[in-house]
PDB file of N, CA and C in Angstrom:
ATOM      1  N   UNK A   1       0.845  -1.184   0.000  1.00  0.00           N
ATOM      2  CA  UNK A   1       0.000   0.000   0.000  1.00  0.00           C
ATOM      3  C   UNK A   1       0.887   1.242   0.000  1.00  0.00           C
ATOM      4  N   UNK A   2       0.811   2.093  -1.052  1.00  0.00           N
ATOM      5  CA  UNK A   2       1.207   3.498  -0.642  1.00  0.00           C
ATOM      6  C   UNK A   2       0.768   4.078   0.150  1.00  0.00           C
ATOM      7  N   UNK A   3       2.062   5.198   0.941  1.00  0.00           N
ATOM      8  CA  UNK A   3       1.660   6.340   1.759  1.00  0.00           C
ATOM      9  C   UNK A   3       1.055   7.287   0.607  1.00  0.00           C
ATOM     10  N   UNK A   4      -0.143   7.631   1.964  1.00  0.00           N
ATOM     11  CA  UNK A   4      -0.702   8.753   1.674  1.00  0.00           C
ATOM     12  C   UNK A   4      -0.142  10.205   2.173  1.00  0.00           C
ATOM     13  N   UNK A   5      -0.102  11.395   1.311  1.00  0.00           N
ATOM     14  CA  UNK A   5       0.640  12.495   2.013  1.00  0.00           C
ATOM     15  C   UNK A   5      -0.519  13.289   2.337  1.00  0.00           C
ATOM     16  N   UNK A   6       0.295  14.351   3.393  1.00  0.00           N
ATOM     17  CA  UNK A   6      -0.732  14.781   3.881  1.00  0.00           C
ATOM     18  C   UNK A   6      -2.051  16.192   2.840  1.00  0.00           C
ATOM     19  N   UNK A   7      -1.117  16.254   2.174  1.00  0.00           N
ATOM     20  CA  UNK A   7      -1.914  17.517   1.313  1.00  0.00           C
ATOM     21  C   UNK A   7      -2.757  16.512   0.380  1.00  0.00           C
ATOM     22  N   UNK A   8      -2.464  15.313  -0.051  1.00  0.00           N
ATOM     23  CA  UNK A   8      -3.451  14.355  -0.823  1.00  0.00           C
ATOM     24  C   UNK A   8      -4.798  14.519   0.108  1.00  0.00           C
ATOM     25  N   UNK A   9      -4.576  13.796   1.613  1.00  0.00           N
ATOM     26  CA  UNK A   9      -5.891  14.231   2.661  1.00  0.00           C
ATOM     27  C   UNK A   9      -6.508  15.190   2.555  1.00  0.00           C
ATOM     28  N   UNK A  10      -5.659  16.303   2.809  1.00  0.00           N
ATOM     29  CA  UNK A  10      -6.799  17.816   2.866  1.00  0.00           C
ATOM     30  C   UNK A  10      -7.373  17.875   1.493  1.00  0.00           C
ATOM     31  N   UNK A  11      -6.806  17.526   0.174  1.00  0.00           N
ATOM     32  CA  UNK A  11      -7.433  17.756  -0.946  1.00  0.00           C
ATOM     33  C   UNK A  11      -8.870  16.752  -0.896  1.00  0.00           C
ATOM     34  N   UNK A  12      -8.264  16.241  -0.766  1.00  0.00           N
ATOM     35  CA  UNK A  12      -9.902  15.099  -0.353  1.00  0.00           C
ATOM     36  C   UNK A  12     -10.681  15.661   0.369  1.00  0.00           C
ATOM     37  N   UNK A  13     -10.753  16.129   1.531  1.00  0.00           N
ATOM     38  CA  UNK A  13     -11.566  16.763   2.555  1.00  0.00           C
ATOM     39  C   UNK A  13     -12.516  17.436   1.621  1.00  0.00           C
ATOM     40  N   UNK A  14     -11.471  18.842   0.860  1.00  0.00           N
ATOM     41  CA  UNK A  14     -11.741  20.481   0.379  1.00  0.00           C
ATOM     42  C   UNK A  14     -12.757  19.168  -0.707  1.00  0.00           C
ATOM     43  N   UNK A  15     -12.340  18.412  -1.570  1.00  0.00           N
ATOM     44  CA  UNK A  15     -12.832  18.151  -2.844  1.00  0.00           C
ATOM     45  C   UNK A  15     -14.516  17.592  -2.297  1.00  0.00           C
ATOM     46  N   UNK A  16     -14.791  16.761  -0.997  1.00  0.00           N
ATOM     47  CA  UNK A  16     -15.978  16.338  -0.730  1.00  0.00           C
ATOM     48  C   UNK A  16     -16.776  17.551  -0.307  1.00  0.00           C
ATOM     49  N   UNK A  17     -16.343  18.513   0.206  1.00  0.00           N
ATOM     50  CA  UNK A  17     -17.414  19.605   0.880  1.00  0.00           C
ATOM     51  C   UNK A  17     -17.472  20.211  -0.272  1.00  0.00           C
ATOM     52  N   UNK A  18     -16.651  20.897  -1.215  1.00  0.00           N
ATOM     53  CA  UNK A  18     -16.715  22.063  -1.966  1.00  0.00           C
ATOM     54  C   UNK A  18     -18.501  22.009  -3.181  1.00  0.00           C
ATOM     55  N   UNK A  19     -18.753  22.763  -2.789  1.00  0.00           N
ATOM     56  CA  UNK A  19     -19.820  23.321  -3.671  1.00  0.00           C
ATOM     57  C   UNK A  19     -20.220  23.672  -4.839  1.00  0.00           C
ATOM     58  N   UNK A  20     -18.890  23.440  -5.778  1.00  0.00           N
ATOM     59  CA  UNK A  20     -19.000  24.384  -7.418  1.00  0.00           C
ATOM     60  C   UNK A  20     -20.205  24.088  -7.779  1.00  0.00           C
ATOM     61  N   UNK A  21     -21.044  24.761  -8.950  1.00  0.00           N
ATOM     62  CA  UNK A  21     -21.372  24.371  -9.684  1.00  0.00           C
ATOM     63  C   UNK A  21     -21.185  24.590 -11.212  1.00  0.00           C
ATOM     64  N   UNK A  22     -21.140  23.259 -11.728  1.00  0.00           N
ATOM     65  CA  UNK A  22     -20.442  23.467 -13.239  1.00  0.00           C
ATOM     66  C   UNK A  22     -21.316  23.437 -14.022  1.00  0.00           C
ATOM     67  N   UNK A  23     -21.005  23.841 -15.274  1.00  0.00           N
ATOM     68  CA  UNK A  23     -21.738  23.764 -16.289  1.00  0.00           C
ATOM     69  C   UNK A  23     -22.609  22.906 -16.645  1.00  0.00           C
ATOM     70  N   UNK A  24     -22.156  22.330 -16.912  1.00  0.00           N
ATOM     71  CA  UNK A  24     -23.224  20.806 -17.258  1.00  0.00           C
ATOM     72  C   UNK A  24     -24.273  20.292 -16.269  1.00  0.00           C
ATOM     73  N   UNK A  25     -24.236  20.639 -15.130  1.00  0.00           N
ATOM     74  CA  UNK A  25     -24.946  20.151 -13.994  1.00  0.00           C
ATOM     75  C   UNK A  25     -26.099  20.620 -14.123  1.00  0.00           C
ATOM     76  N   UNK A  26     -27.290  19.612 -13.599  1.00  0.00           N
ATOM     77  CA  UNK A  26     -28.379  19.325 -13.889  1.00  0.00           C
ATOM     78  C   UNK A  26     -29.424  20.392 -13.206  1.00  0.00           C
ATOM     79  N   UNK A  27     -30.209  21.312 -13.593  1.00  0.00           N
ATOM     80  CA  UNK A  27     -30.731  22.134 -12.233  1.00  0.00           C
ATOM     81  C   UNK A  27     -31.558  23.278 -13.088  1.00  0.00           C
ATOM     82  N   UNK A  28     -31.877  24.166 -12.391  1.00  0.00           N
ATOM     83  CA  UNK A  28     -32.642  25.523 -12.484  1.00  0.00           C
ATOM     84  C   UNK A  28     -32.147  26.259 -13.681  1.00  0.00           C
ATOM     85  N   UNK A  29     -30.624  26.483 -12.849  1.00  0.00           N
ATOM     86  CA  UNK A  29     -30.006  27.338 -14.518  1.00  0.00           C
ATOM     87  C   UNK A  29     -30.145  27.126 -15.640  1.00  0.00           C
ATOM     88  N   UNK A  30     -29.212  25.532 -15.404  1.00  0.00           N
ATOM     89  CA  UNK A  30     -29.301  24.632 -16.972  1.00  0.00           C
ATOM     90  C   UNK A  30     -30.545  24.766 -18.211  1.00  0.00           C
ATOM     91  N   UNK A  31     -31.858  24.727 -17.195  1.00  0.00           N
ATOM     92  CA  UNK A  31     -33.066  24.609 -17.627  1.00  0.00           C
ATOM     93  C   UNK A  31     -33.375  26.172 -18.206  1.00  0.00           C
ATOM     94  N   UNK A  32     -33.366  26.639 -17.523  1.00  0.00           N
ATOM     95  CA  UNK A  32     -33.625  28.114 -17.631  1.00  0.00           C
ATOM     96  C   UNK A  32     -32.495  28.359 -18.960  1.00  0.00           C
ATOM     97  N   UNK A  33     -31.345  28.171 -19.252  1.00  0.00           N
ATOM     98  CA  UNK A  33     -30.567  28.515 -20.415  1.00  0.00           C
ATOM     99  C   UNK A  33     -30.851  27.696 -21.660  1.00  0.00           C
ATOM    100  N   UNK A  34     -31.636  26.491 -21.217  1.00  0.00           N
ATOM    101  CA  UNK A  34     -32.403  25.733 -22.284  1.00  0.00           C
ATOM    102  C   UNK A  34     -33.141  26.520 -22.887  1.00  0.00           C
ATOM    103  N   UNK A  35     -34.435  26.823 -21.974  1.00  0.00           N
ATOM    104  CA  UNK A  35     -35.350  27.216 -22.679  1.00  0.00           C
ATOM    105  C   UNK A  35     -35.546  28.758 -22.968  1.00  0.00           C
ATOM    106  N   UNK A  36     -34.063  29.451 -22.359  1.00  0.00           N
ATOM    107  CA  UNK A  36     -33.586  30.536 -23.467  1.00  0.00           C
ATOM    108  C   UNK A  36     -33.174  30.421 -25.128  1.00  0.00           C
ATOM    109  N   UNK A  37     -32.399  29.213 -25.235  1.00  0.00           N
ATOM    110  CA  UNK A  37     -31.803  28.786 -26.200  1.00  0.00           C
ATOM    111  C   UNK A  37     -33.267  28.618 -27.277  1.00  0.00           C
ATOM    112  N   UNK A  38     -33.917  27.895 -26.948  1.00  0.00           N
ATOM    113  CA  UNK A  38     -35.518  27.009 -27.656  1.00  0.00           C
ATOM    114  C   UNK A  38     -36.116  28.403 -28.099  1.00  0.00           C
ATOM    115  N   UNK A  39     -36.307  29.240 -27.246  1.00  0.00           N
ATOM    116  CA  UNK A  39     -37.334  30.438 -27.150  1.00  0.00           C
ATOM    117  C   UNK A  39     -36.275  31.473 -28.327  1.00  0.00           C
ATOM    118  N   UNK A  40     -35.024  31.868 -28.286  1.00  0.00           N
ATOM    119  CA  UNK A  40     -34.341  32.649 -29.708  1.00  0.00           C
ATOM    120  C   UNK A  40     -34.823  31.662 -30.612  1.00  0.00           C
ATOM    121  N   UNK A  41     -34.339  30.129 -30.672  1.00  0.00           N
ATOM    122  CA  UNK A  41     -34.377  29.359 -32.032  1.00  0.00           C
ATOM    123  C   UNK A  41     -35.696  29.548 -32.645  1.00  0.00           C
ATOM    124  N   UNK A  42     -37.207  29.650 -31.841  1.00  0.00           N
ATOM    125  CA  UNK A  42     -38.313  29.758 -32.638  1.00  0.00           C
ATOM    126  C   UNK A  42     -38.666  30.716 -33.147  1.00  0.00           C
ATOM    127  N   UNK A  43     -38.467  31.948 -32.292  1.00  0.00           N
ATOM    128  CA  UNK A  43     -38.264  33.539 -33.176  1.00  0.00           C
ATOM    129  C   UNK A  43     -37.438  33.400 -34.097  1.00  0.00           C
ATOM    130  N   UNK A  44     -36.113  33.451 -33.923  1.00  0.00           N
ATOM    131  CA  UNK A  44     -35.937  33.069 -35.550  1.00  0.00           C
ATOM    132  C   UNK A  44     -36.492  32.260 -36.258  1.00  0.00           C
ATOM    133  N   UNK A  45     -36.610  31.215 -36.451  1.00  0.00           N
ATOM    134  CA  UNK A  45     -37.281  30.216 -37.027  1.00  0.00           C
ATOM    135  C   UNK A  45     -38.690  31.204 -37.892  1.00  0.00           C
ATOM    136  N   UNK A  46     -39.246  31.751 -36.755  1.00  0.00           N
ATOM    137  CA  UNK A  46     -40.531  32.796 -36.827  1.00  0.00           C
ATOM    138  C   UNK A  46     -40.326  33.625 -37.794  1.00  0.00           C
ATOM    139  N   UNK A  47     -39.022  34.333 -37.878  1.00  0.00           N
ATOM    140  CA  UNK A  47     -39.172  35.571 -38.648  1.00  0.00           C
ATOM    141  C   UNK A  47     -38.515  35.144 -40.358  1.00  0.00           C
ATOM    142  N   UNK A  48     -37.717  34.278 -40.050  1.00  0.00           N
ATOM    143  CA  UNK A  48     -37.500  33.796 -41.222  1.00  0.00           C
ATOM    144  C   UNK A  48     -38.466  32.891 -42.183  1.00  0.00           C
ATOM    145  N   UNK A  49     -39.412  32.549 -41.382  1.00  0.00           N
ATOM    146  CA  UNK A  49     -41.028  31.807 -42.445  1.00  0.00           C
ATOM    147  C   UNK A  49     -41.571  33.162 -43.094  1.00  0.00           C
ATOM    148  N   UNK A  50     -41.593  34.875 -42.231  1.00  0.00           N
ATOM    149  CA  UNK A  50     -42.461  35.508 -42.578  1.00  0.00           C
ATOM    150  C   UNK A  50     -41.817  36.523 -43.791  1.00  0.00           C
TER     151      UNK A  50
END
């Protein structure tokens, strides 16, 4: 078995509590920048039929 050092530990600690949230992650924003995305594509879509 390898030693473990000690800054490997604390990185583990920081890495289980820490909070980011990234891009891709599943949630409110995500959704909300979806159906920003959907809502330009049909206006255009819209103005270019007329």
């Amino acid at each position: 078995m390898q030693k473990e050092f000690r800054w490997m530990s604390a990185m583990k600690k920081e890495a289980a509590t820490a909070k980011v949230e990234l891009p891709w992650a599943r949630g409110a924003r995500r959704e909300a920048f979806i159906a920003k995305r959907k809502a330009a594509q049909a206006s255009a879509h819209q103005s270019a039929r007329a």
